[in-house]
PDB file of N, CA and C in Angstrom:
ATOM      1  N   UNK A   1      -5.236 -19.991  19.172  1.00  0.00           N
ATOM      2  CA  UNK A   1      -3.934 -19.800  19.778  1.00  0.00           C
ATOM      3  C   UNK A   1      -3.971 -20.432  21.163  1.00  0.00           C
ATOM      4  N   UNK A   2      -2.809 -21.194  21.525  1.00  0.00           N
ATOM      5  CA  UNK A   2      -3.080 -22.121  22.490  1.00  0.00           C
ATOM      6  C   UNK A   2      -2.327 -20.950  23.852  1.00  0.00           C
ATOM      7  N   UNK A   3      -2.214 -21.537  25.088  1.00  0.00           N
ATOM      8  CA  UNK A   3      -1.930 -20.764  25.785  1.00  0.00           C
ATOM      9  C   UNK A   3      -0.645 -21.134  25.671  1.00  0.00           C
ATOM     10  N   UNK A   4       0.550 -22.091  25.285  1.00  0.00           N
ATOM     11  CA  UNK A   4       1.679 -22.236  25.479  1.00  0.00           C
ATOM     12  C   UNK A   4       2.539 -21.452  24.424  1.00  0.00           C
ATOM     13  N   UNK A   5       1.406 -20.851  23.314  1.00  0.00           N
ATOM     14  CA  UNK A   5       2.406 -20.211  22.707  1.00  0.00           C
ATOM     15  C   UNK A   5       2.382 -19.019  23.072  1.00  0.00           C
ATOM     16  N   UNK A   6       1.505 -17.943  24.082  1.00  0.00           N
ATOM     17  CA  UNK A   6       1.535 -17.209  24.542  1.00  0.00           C
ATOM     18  C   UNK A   6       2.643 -16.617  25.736  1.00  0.00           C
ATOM     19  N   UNK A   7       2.587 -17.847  26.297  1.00  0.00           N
ATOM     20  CA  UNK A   7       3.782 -18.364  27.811  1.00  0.00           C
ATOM     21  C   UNK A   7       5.336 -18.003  26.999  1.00  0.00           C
ATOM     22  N   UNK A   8       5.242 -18.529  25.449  1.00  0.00           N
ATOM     23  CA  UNK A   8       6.586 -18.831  25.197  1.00  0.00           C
ATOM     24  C   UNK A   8       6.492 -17.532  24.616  1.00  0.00           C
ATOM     25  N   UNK A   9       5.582 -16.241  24.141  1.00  0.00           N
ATOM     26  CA  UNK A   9       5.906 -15.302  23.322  1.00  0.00           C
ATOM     27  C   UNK A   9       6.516 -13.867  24.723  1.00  0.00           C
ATOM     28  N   UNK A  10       6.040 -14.900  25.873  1.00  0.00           N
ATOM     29  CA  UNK A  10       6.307 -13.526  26.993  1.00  0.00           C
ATOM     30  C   UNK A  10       7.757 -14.012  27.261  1.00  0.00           C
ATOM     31  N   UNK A  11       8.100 -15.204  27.406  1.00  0.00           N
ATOM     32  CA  UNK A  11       9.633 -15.489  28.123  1.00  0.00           C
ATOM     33  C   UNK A  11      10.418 -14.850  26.908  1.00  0.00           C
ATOM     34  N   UNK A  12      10.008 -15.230  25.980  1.00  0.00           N
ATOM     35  CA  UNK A  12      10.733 -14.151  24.290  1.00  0.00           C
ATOM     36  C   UNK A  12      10.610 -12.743  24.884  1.00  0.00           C
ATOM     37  N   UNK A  13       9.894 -12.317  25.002  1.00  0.00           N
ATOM     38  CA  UNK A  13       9.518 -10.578  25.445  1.00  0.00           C
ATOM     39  C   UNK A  13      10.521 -10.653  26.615  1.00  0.00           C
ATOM     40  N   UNK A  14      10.244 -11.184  27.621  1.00  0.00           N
ATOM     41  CA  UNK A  14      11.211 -11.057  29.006  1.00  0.00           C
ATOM     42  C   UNK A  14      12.795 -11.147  28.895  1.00  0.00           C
ATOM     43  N   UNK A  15      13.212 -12.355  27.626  1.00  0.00           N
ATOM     44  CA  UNK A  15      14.581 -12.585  27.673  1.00  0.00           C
ATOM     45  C   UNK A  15      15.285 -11.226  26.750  1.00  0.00           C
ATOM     46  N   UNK A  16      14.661 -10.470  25.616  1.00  0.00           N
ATOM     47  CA  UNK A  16      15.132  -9.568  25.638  1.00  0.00           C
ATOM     48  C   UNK A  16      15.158  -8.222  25.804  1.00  0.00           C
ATOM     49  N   UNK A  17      14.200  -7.826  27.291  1.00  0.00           N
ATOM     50  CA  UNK A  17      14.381  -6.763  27.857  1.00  0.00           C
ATOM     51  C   UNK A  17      15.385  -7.143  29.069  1.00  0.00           C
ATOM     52  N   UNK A  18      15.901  -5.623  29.642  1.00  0.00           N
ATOM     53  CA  UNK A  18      16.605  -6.138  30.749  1.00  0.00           C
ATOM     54  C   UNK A  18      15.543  -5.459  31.668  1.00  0.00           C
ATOM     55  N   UNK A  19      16.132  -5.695  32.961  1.00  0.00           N
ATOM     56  CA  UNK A  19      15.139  -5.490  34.141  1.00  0.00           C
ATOM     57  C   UNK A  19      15.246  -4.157  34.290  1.00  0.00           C
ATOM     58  N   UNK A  20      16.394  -3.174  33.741  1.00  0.00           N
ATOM     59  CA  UNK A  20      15.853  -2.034  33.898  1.00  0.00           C
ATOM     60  C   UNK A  20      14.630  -1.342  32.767  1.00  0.00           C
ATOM     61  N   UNK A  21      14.761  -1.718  32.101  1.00  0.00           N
ATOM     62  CA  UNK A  21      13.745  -1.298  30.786  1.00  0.00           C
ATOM     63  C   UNK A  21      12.492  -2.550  30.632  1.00  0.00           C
ATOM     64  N   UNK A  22      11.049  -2.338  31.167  1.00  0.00           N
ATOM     65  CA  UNK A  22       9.687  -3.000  31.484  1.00  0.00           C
ATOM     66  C   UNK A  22       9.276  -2.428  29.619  1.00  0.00           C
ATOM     67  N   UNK A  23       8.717  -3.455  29.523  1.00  0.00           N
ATOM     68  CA  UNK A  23       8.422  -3.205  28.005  1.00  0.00           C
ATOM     69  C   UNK A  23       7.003  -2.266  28.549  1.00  0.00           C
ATOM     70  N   UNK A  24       6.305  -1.325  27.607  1.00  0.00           N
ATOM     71  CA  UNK A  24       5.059  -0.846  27.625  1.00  0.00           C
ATOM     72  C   UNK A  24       4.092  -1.529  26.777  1.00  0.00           C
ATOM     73  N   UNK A  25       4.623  -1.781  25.918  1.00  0.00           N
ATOM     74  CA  UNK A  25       2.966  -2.547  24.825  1.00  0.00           C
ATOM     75  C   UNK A  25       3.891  -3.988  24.931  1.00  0.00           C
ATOM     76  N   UNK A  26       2.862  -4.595  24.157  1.00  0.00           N
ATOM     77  CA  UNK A  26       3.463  -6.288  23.540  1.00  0.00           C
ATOM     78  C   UNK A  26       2.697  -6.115  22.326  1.00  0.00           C
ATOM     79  N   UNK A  27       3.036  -6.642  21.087  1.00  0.00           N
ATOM     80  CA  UNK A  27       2.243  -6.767  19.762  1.00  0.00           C
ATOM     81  C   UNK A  27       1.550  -8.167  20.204  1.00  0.00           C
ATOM     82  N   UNK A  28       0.161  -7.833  19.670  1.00  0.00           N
ATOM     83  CA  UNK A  28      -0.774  -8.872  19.686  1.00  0.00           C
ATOM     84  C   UNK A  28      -1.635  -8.949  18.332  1.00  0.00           C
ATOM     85  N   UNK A  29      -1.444 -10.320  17.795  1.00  0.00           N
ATOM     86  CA  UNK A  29      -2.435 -10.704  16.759  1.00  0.00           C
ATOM     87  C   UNK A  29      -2.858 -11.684  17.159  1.00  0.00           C
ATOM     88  N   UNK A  30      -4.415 -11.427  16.434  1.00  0.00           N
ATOM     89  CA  UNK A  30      -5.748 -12.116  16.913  1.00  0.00           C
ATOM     90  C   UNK A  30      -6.563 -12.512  15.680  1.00  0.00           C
ATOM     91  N   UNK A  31      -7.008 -13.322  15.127  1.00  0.00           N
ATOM     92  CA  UNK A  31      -8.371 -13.323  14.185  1.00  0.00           C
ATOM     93  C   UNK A  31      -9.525 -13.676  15.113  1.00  0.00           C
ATOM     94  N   UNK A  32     -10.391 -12.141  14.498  1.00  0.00           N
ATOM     95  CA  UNK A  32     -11.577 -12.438  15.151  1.00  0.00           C
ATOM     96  C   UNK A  32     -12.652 -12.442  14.018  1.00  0.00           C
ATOM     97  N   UNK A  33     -13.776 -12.750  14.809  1.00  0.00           N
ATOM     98  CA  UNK A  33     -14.989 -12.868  13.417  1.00  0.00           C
ATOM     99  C   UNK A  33     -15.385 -11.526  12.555  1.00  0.00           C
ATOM    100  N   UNK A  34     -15.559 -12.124  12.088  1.00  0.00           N
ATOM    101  CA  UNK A  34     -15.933 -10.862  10.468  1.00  0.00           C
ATOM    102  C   UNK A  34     -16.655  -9.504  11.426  1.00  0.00           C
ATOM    103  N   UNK A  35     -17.754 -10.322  11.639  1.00  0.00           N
ATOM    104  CA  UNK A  35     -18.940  -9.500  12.599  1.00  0.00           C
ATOM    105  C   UNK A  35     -18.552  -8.645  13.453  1.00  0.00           C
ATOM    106  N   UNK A  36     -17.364  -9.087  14.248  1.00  0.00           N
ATOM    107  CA  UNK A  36     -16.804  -7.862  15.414  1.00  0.00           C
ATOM    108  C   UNK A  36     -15.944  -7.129  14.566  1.00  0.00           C
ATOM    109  N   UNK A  37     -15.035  -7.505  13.715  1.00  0.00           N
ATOM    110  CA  UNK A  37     -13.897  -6.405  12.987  1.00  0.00           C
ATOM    111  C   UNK A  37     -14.957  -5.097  12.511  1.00  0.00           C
ATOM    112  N   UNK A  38     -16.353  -5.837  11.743  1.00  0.00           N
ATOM    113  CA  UNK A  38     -16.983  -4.651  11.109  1.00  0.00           C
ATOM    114  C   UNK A  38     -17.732  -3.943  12.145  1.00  0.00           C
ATOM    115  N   UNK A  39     -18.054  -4.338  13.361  1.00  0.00           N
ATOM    116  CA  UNK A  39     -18.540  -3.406  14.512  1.00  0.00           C
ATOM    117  C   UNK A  39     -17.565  -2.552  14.863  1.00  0.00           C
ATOM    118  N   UNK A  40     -16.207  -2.854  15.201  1.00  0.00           N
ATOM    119  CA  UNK A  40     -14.927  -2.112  15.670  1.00  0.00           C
ATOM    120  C   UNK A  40     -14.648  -0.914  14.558  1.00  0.00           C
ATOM    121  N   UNK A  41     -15.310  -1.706  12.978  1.00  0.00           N
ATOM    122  CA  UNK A  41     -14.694  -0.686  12.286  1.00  0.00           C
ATOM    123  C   UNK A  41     -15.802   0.351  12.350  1.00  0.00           C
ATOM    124  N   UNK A  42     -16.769   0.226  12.224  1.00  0.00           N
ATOM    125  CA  UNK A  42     -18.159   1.424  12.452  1.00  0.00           C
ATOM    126  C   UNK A  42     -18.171   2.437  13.384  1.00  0.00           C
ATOM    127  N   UNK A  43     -17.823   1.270  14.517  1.00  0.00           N
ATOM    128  CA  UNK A  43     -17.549   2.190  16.214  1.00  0.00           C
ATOM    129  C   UNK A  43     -16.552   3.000  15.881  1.00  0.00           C
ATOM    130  N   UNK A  44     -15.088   2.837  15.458  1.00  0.00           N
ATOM    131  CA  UNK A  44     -14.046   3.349  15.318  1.00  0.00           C
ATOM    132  C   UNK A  44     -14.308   4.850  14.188  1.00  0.00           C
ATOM    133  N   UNK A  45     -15.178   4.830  13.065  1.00  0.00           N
ATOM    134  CA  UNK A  45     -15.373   5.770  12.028  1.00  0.00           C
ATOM    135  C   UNK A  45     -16.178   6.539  12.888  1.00  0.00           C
ATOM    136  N   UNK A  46     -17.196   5.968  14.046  1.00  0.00           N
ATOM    137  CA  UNK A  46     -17.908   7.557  14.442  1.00  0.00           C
ATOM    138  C   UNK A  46     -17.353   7.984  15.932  1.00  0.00           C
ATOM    139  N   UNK A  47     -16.480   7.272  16.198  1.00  0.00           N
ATOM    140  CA  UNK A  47     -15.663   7.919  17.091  1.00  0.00           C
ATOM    141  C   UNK A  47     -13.995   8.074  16.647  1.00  0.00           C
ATOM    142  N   UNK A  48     -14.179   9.319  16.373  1.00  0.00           N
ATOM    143  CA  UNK A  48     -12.809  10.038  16.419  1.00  0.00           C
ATOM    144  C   UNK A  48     -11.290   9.582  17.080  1.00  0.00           C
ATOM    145  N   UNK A  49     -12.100  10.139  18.335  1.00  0.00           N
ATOM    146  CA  UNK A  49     -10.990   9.762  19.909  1.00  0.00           C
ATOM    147  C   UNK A  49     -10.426   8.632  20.082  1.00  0.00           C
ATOM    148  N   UNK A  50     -11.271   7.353  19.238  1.00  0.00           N
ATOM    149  CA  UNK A  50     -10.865   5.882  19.127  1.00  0.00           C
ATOM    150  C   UNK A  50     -10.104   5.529  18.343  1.00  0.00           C
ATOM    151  N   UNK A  51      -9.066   4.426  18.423  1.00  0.00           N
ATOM    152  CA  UNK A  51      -8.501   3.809  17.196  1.00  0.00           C
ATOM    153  C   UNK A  51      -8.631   2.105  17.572  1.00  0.00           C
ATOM    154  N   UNK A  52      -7.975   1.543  16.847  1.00  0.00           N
ATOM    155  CA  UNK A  52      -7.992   0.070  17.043  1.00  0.00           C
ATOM    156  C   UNK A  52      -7.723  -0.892  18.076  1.00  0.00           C
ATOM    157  N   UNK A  53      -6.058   0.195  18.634  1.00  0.00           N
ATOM    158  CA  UNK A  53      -5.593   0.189  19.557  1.00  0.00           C
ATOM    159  C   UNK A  53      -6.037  -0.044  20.884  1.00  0.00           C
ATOM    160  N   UNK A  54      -6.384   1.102  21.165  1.00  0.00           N
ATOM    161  CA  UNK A  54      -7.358   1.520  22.042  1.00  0.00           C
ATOM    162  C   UNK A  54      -8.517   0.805  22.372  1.00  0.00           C
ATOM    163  N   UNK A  55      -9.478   0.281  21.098  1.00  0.00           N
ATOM    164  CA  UNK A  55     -10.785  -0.231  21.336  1.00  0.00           C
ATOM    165  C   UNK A  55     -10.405  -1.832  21.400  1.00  0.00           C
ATOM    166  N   UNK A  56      -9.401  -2.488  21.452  1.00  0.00           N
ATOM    167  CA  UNK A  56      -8.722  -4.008  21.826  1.00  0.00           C
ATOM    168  C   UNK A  56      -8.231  -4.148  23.194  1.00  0.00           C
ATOM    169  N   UNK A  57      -7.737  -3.181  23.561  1.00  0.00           N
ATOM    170  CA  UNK A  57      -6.674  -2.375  24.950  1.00  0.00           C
ATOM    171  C   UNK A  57      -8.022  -2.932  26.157  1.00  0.00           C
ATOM    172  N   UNK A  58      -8.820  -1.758  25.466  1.00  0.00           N
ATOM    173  CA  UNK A  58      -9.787  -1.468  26.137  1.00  0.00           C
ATOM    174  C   UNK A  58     -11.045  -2.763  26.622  1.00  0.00           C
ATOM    175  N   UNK A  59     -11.035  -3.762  25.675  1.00  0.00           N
ATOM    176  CA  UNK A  59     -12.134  -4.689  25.403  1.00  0.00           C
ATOM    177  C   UNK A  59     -11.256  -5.902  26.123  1.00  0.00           C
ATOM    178  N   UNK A  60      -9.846  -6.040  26.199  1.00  0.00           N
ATOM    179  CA  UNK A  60      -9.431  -6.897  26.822  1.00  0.00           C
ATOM    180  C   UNK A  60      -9.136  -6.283  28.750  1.00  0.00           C
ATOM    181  N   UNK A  61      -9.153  -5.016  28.631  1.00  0.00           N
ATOM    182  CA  UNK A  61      -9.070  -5.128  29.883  1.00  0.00           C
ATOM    183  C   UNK A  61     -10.427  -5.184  31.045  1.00  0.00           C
ATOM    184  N   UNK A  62     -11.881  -4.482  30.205  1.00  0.00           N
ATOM    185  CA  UNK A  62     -12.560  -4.865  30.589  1.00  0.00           C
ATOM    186  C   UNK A  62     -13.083  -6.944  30.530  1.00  0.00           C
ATOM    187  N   UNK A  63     -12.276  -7.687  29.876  1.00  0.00           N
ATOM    188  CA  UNK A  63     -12.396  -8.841  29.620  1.00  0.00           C
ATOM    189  C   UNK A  63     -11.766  -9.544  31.437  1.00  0.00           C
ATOM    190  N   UNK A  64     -11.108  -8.777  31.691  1.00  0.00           N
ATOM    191  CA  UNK A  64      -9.946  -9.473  32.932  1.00  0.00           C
ATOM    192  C   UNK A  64     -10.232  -9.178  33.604  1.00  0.00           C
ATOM    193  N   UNK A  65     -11.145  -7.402  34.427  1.00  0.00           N
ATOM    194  CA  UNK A  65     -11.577  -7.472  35.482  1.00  0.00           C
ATOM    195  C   UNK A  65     -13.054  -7.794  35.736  1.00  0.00           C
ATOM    196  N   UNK A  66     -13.620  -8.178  34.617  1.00  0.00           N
ATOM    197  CA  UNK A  66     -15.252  -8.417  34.781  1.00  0.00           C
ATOM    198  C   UNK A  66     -14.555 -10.116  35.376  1.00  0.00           C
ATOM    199  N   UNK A  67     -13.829 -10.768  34.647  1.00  0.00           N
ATOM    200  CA  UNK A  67     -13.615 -12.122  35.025  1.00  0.00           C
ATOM    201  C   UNK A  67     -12.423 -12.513  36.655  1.00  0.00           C
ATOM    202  N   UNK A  68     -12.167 -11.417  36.804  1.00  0.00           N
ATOM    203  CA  UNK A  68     -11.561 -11.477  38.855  1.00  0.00           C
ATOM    204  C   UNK A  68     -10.227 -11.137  38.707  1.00  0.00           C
ATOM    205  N   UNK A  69      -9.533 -10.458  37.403  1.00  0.00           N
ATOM    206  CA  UNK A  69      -8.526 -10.131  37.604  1.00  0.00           C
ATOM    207  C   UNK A  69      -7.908  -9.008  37.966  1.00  0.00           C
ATOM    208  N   UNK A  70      -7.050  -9.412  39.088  1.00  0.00           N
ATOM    209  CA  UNK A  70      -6.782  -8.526  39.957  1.00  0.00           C
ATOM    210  C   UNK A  70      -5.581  -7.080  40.441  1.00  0.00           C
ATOM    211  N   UNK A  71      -5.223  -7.464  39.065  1.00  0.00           N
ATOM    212  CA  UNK A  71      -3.826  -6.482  38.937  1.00  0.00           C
ATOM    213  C   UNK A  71      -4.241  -5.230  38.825  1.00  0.00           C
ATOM    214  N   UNK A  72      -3.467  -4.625  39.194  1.00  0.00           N
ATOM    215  CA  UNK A  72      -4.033  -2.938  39.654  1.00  0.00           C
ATOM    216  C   UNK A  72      -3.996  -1.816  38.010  1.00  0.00           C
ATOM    217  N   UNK A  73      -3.026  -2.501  37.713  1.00  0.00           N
ATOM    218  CA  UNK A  73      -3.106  -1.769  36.204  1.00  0.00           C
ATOM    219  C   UNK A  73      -4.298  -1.960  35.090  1.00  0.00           C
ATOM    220  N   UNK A  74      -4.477  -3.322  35.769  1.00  0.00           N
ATOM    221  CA  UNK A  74      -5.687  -3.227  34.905  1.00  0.00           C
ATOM    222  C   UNK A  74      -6.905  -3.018  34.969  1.00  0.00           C
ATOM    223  N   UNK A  75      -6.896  -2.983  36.255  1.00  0.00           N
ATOM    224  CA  UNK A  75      -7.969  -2.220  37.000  1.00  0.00           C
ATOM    225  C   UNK A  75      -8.262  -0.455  36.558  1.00  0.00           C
ATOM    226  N   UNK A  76      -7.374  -0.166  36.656  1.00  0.00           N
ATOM    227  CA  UNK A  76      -6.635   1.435  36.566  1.00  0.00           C
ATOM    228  C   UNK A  76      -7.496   1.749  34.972  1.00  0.00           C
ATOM    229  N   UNK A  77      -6.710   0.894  33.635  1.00  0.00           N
ATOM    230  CA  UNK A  77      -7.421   1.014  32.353  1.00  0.00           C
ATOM    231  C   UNK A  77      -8.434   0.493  32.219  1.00  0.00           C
ATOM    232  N   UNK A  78      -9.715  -0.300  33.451  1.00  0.00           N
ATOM    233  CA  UNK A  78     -11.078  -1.036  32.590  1.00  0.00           C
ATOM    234  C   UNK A  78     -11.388   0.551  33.322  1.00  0.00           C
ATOM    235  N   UNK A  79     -10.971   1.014  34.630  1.00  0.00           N
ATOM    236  CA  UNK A  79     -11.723   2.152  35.228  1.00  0.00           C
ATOM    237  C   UNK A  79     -12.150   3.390  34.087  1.00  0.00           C
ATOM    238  N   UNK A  80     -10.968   3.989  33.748  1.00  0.00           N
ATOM    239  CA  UNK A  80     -10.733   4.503  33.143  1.00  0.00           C
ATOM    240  C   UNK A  80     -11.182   4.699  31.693  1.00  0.00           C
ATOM    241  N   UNK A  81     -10.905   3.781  30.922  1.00  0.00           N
ATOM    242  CA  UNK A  81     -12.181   3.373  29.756  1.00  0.00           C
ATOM    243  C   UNK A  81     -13.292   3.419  30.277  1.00  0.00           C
ATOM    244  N   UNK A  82     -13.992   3.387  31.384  1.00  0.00           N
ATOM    245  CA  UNK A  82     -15.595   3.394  31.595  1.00  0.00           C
ATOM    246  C   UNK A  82     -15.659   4.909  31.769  1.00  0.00           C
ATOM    247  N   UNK A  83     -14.948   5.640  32.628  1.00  0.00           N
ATOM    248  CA  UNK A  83     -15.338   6.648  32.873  1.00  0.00           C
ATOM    249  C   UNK A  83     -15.190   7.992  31.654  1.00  0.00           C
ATOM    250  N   UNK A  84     -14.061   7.594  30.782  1.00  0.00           N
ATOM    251  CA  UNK A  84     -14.090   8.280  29.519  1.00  0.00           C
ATOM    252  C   UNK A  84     -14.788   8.368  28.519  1.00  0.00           C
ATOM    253  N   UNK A  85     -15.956   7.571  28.102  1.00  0.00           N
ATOM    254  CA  UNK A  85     -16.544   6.858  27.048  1.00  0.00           C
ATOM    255  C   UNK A  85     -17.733   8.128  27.243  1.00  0.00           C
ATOM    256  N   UNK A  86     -17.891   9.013  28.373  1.00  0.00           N
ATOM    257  CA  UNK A  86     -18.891  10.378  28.015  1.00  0.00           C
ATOM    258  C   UNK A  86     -17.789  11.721  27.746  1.00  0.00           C
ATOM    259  N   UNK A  87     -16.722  11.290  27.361  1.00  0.00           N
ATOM    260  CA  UNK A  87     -15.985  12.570  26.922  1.00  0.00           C
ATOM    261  C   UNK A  87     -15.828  12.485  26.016  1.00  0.00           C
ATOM    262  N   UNK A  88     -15.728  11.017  25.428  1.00  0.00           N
ATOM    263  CA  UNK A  88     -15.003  10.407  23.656  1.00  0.00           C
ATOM    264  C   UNK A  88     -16.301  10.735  22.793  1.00  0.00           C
TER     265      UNK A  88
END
């Protein structure tokens, strides 16, 4: 997936929300290798507290602040996923 079709799937997302209503999720599809789906799915069967959701959420936001990104929200969920992972 190139990055321009990403650019064009957010101005789609942006043109039909209005500015009072901030979308909360965006749908994201991905193919990833065999090897990680069946780790996600193992991880996911012996943890409960987890779903798919969550363990993508989670793997991309630690992806953005290990690499310098700086937005506070996402800061907020890599924190947060680290510090939960001895309660889950």
């Amino acid at each position: 997936m190139d990055r321009n079709y990403l650019e064009r799937c957010v101005e789609i997302n942006e043109a039909c929300s209005t500015a009072a209503e901030t979308p909360t999720y965006v749908s994201l599809e991905a193919e990833i290798p065999e090897v990680l789906y069946r780790g996600m799915k193992d991880f996911i069967s012996s943890n409960p507290n987890w779903d798919q959701y969550r363990v993508m959420s989670s793997a991309l936001a630690h992806f953005l602040f290990q690499n310098g990104c700086s937005d506070r929200a996402v800061t907020e969920r890599y924190l947060n996923d680290l510090f939960s992972h001895a309660e889950s």
